[in-house]
Protein backbone atom coordinates (compact mmCIF):
# COMPACT_ATOMS: atom_id res chain seq x y z
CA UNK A 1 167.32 111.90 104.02
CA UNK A 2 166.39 108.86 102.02
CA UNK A 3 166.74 110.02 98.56
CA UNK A 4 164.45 107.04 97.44
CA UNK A 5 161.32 108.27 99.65
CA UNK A 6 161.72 111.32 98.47
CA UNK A 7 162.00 110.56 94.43
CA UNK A 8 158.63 108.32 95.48
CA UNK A 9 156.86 111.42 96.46
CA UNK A 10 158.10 113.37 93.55
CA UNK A 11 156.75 110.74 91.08
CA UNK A 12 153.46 110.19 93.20
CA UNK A 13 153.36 114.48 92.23
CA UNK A 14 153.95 113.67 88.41
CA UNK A 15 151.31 110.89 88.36
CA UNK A 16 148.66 113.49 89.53
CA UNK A 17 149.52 115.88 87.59
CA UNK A 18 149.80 113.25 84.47
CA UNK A 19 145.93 112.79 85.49
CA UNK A 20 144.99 116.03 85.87
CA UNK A 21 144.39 117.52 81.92
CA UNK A 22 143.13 121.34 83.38
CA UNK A 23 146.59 121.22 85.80
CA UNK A 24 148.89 120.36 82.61
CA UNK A 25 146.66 122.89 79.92
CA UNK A 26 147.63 125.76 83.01
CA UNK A 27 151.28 124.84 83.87
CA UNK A 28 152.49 124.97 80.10
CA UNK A 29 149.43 127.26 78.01
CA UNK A 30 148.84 130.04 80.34
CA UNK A 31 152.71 131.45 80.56
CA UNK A 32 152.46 131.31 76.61
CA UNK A 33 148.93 133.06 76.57
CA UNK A 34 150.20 135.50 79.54
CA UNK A 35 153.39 136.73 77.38
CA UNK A 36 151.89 136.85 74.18
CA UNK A 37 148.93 138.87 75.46
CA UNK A 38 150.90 140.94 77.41
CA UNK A 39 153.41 141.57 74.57
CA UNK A 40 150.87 142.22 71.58
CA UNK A 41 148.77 144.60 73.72
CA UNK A 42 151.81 146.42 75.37
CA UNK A 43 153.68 146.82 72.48
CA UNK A 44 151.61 149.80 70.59
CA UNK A 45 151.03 152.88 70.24
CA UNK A 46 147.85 154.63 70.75
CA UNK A 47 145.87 154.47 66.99
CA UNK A 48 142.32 155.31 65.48
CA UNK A 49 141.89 157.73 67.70
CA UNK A 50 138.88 159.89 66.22
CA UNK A 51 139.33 163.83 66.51
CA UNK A 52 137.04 166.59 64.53
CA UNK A 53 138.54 169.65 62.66
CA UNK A 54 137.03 172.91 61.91
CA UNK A 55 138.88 174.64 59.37
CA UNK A 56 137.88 177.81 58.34
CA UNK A 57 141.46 179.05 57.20
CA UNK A 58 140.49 181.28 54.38
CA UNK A 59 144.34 180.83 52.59
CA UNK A 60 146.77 183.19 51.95
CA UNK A 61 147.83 184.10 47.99
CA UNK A 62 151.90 184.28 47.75
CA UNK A 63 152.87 186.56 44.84
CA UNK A 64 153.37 186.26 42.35
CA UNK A 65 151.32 183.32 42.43
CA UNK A 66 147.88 183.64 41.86
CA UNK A 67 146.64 180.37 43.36
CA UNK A 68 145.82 180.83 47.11
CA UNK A 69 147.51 178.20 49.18
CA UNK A 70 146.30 176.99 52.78
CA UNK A 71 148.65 175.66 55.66
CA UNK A 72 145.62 174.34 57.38
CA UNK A 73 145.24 172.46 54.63
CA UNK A 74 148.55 171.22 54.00
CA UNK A 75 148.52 170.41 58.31
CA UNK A 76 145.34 168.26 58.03
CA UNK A 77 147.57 166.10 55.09
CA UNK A 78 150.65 165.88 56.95
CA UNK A 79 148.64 164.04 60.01
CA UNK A 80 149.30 160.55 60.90
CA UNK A 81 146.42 158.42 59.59
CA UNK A 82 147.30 156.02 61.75
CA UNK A 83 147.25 157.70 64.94
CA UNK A 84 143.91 160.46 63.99
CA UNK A 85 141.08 159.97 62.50
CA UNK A 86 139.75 163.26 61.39
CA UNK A 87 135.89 164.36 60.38
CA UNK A 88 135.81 167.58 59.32
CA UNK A 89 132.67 169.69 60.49
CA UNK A 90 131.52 173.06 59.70
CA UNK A 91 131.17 174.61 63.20
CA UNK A 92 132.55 174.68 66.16
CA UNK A 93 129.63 173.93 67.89
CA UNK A 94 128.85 170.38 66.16
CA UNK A 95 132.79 169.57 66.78
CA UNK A 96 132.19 169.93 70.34
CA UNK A 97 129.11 168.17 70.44
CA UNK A 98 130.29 165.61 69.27
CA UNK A 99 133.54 165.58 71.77
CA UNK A 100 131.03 166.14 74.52
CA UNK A 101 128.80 162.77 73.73
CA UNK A 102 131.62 160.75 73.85
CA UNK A 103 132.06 160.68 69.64
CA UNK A 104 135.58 162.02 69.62
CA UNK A 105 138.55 162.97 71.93
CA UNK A 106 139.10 166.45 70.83
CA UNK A 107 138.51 169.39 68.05
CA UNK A 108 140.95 170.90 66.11
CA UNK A 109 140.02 174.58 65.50
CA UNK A 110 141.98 176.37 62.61
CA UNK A 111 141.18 180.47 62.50
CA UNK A 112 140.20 181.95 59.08
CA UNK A 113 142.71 183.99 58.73
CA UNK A 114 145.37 181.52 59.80
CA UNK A 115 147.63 180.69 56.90
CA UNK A 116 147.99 185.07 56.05
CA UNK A 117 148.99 185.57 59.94
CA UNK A 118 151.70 182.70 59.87
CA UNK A 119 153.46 184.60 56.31
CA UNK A 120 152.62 187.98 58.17
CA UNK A 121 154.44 187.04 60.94
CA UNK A 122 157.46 185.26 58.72
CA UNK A 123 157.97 188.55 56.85
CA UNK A 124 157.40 190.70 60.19
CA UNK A 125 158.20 188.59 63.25
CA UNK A 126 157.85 192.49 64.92
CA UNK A 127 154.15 191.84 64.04
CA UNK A 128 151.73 191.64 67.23
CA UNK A 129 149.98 188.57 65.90
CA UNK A 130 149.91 185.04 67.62
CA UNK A 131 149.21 182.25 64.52
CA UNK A 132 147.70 179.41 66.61
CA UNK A 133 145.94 176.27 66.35
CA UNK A 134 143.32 175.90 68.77
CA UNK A 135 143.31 172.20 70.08
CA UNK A 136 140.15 171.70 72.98
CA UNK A 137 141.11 167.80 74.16
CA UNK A 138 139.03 164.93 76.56
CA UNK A 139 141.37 164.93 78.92
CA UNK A 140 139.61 161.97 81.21
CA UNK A 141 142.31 159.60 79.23
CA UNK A 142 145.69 161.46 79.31
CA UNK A 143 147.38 159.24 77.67
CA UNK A 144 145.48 159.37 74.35
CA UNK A 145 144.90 163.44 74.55
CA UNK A 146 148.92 163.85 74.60
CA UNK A 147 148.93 161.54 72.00
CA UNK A 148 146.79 164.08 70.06
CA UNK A 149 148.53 166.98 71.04
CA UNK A 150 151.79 165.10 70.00
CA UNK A 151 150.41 163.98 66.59
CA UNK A 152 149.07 167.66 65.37
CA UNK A 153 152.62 169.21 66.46
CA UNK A 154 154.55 166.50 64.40
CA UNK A 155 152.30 167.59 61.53
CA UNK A 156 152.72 171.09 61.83
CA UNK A 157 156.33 170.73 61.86
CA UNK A 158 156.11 169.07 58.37
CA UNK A 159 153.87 171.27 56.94
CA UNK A 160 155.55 174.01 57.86
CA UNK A 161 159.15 172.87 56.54
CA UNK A 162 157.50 171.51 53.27
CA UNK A 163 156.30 175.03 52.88
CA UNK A 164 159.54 176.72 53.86
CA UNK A 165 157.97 178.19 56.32
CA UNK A 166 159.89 179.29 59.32
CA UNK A 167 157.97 181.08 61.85
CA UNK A 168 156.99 178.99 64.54
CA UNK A 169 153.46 177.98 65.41
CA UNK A 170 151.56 177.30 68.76
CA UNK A 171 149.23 174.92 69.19
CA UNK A 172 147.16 176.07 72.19
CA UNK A 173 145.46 173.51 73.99
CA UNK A 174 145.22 175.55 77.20
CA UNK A 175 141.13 174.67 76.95
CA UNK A 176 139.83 171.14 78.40
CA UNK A 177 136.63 169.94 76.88
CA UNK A 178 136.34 167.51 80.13
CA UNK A 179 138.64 166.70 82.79
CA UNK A 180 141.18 169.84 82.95
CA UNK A 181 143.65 169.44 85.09
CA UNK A 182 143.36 165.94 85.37
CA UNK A 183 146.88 163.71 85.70
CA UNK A 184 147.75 160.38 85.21
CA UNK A 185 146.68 159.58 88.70
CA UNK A 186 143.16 160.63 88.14
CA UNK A 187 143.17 158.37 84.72
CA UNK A 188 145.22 155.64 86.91
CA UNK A 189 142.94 155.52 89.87
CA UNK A 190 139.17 154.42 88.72
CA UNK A 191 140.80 151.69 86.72
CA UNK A 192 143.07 150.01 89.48
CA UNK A 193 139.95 150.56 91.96
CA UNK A 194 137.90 148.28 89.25
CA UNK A 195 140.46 146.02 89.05
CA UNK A 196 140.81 145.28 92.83
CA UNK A 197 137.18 144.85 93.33
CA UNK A 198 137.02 142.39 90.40
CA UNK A 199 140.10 140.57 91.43
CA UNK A 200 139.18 140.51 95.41
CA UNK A 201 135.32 139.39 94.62
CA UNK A 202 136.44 137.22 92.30
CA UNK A 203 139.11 135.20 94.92
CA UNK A 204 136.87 135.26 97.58
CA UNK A 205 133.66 134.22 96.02
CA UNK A 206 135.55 131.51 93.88
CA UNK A 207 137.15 130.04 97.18
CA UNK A 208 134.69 129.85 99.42
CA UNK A 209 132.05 128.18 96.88
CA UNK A 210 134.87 125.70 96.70
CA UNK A 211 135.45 125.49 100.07
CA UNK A 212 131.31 124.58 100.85
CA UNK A 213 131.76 121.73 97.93
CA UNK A 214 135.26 120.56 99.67
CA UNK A 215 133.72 120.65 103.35
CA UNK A 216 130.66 118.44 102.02
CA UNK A 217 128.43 121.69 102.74
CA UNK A 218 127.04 122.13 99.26
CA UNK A 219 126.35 118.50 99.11
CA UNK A 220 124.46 118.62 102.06
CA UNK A 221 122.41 121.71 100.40
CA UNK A 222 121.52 119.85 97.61
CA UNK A 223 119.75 117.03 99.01
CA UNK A 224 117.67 119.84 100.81
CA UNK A 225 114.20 120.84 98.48
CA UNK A 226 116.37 123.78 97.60
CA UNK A 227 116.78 124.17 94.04
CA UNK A 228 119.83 124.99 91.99
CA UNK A 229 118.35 128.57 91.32
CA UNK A 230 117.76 128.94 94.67
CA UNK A 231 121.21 127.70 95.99
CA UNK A 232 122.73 130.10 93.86
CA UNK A 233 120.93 133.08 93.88
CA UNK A 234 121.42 132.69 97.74
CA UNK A 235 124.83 132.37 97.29
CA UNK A 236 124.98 135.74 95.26
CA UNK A 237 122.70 137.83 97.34
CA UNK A 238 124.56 136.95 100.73
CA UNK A 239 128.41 138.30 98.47
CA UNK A 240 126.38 140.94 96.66
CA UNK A 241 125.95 142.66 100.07
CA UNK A 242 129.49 141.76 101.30
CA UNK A 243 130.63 143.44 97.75
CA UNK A 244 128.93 146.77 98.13
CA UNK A 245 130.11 147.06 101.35
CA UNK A 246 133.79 146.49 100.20
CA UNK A 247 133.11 148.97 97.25
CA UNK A 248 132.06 151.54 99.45
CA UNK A 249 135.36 151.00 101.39
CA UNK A 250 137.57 150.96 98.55
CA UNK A 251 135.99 153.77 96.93
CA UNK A 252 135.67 156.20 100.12
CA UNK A 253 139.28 155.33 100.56
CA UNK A 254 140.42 156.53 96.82
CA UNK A 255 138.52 159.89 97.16
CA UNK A 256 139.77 160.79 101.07
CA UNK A 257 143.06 159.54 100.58
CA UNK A 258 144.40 160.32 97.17
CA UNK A 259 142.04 163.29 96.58
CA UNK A 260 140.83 161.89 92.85
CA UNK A 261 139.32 163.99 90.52
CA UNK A 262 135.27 163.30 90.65
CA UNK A 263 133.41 165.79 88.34
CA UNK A 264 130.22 163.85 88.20
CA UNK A 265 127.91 161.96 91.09
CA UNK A 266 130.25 159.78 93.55
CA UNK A 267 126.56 157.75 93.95
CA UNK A 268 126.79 156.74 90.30
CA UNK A 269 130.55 155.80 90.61
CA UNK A 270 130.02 153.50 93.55
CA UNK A 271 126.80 151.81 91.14
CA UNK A 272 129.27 151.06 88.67
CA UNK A 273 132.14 149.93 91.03
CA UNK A 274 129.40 147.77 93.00
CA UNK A 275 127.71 146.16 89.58
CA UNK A 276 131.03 144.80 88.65
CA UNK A 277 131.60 143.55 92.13
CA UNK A 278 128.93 141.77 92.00
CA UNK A 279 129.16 140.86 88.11
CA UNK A 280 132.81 139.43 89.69
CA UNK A 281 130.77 137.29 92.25
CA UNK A 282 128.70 135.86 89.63
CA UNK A 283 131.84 134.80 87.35
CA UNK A 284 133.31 133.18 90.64
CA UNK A 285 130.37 131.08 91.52
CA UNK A 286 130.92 129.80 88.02
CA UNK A 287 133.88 129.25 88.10
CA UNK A 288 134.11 127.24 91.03
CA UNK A 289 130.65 125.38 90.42
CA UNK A 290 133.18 124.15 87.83
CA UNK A 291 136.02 122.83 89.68
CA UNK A 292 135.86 119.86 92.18
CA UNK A 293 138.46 120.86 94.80
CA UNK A 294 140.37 123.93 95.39
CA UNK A 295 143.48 123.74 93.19
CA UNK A 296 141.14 123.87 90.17
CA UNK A 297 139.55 126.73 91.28
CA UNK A 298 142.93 128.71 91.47
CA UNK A 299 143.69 127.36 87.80
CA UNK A 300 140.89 129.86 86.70
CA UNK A 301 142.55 132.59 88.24
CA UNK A 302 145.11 133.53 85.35
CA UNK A 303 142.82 132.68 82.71
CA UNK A 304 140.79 135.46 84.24
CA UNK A 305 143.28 137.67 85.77
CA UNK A 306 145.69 138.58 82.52
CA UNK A 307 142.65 139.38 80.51
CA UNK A 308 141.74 142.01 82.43
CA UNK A 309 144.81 143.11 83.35
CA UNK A 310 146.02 143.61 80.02
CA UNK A 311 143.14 144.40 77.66
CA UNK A 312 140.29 146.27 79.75
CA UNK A 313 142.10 149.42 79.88
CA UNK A 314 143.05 149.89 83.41
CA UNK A 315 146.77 150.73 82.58
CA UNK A 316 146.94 151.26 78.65
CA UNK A 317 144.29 152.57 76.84
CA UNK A 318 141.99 150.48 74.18
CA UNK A 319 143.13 152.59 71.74
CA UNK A 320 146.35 151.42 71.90
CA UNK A 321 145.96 147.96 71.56
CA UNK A 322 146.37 146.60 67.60
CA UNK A 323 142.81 146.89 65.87
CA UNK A 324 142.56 143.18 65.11
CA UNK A 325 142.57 142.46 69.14
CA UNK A 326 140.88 145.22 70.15
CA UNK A 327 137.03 143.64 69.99
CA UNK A 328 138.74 140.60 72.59
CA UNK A 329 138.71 144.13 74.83
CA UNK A 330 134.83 144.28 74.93
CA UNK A 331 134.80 140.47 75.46
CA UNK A 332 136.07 141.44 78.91
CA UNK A 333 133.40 143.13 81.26
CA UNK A 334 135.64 145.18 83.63
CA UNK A 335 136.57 147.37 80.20
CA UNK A 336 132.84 148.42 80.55
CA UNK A 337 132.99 149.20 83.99
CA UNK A 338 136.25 150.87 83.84
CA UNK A 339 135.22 153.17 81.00
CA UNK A 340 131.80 154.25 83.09
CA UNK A 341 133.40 154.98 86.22
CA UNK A 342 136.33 157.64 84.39
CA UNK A 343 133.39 158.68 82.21
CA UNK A 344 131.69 159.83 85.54
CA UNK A 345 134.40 160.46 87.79
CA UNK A 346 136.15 162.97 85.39
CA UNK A 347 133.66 163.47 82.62
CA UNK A 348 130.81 164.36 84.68
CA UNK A 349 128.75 161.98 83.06
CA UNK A 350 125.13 160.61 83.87
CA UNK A 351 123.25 157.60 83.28
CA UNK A 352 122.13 158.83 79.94
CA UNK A 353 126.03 158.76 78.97
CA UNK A 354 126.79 155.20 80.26
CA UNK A 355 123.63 153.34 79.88
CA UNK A 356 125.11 150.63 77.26
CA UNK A 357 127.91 150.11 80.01
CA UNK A 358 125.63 149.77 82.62
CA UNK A 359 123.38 147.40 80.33
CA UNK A 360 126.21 145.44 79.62
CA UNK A 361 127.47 144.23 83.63
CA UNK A 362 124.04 143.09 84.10
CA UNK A 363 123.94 141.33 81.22
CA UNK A 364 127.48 139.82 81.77
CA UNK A 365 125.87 139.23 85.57
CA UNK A 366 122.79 137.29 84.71
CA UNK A 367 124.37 135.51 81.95
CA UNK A 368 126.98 133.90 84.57
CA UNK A 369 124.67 133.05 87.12
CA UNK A 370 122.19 131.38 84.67
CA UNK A 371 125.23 129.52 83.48
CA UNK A 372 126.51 128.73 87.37
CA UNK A 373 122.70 127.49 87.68
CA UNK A 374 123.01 125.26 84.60
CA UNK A 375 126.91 123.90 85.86
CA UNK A 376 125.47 122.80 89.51
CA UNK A 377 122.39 121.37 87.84
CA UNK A 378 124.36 119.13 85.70
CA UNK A 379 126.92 118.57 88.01
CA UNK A 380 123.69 117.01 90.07
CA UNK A 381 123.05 114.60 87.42
């Protein structure tokens, strides 16, 4: 081996690259974007999550005091501000209307006669009374509902002790609002099956729009009287089709194989699935209308890729990612997707539920495509 040949090649490598300003931004930004990203979003824990409390504990006077005290009361304080945030309602019917529209993750139901049962039962643990705090959870994001669960017992244990109170307490949250006997598989699943038709739409689309400019293809289009518009609406109607059909695969596959919770319409879970296939398409034929030859084409792939990845929800909920970064979460349009197709698939939800998510894939859709239009038309000249 002629060491000189081969330290010519190596610089001939360096010289493109030296050339090449998207190759050099990629090779040194994107591991520094990918880590940071990844660390600031996977670092928390789950925050602001919005619960609603009914508390109709009547109190309990202690002689000889003469002022009644309330544990409810002193529960509600001891709660973690950071992790709850708690509206108190008068009934329980508005607290679980309100869980039921998608407005909160749970109620918090504390009996009237609560805080007397709990120094009944410390005086006379013979007594045949069960103090409890009735906790009804949305259990279509597991995570988040144990987080809940989690945040009311740590409260209850410092309410209790600052009250020198020793009985124990049960929290019963034996009652699902939605999504019972869901698991983490059931939360798991509808994101990951977003994710793969994104990713796979994505790759393919982006690739094989490159490919037609490599081959001289696209060139030879565009001397035809088609128009940009019509080049790329063509274009997206011929991987629309391809899409759906790889949604239906992927999504017939989940249900048969893995036996996935789906409370609502399978019809309206394969819309969503399909509309961010073919949002994916879109972003792919503007991304490659873009790039010039392959290699830039695969530079957009991690610029898109951790995004999603890390911030739309598919493994870790929005709720845990810090506040400030939380909006770059609805930047990114598979979080919409995602959220409709758990909303459905263990909610039970309708259209009339997951409109604005619907709203927003077409929007992200024909924004993209008008944009791919624009790129090939100025790319034209």
């Amino acid at each position: 081996m002629n060491i000189r040949r081969t330290l010519t090649v190596t610089r001939r490598i360096f010289r493109g690259v030296r050339n090449d300003w998207r190759a050099l931004a990629m090779m040194f930004a994107t591991p520094i974007i990918g880590i940071v990203v990844f660390g600031v979003a996977f670092s928390g824990d789950v925050r602001d999550v919005r619960v609603v409390v009914v508390n109709q504990d009547e109190g309990y006077q202690i002689p000889p005091s003469t002022v009644p005290v309330s544990l409810a009361d002193a529960i509600i304080a001891n709660c973690d501000t950071d992790v709850l945030r708690m509206d108190e309602v008068a009934t329980e019917e508005e607290a679980l209307s309100r869980v039921r529209n998608g407005k909160a993750y749970g109620l918090i139901v504390f009996p009237g006669s609560f805080t007397s049962d709990v120094y009944a039962k410390a005086l006379d643990p013979t007594l045949d009374i069960n103090p409890r705090i009735r906790v009804e959870l949305d259990k279509s994001n597991v995570t988040v509902a144990n987080s809940i669960t989690k945040a009311v017992s740590d409260a209850m244990l410092k309410a209790s002790d600052s009250m020198g109170i020793e009985s124990p307490l049960n929290i019963d949250a034996s009652n699902a609002v939605y999504a019972a006997d869901a698991n983490f598989r059931d939360f798991f699943v509808p994101g990951i099956m977003g994710f793969i038709m994104f990713m796979l739409t994505f790759i393919l689309t982006l690739l094989t729009f490159v490919g037609e400019r490599t081959s001289g293809s696209l060139q030879r289009l565009q001397v035809t009287p088609l128009t940009d518009g019509e080049l790329v609406m063509g274009y997206a109607l011929a991987w629309s089709i391809i899409a759906v059909l790889q949604t239906a695969i992927v999504l017939v596959t989940i249900v048969a194989v893995f036996n996935v919770m789906v409370v609502g319409s399978i019809a309206l879970a394969f819309l969503v699935i399909a509309l961010l296939a073919i949002m994916s398409l879109s972003l792919g034929i503007l991304c490659s209308s873009l790039a010039k030859r392959e290699a830039q084409a695969i530079q957009f792939l991690p610029l898109v890729a951790m995004p999603c990845f890390l911030l739309s929800g598919i493994f870790w909920p929005v709720e845990a990612i810090p506040s400030w970064l939380r909006p770059l979460a609805y930047a990114v349009p598979p979080t919409y997707a995602v959220n409709a197709t758990r909303s459905v698939m263990l909610r039970g939800w309708g259209v009339e539920h997951i409109w604005v998510e619907l709203v927003a894939l077409v929007g992200f859709t024909v924004a993209f495509l008008v944009l791919s239009v624009w790129s090939l038309h100025r790319a034209r000249g």
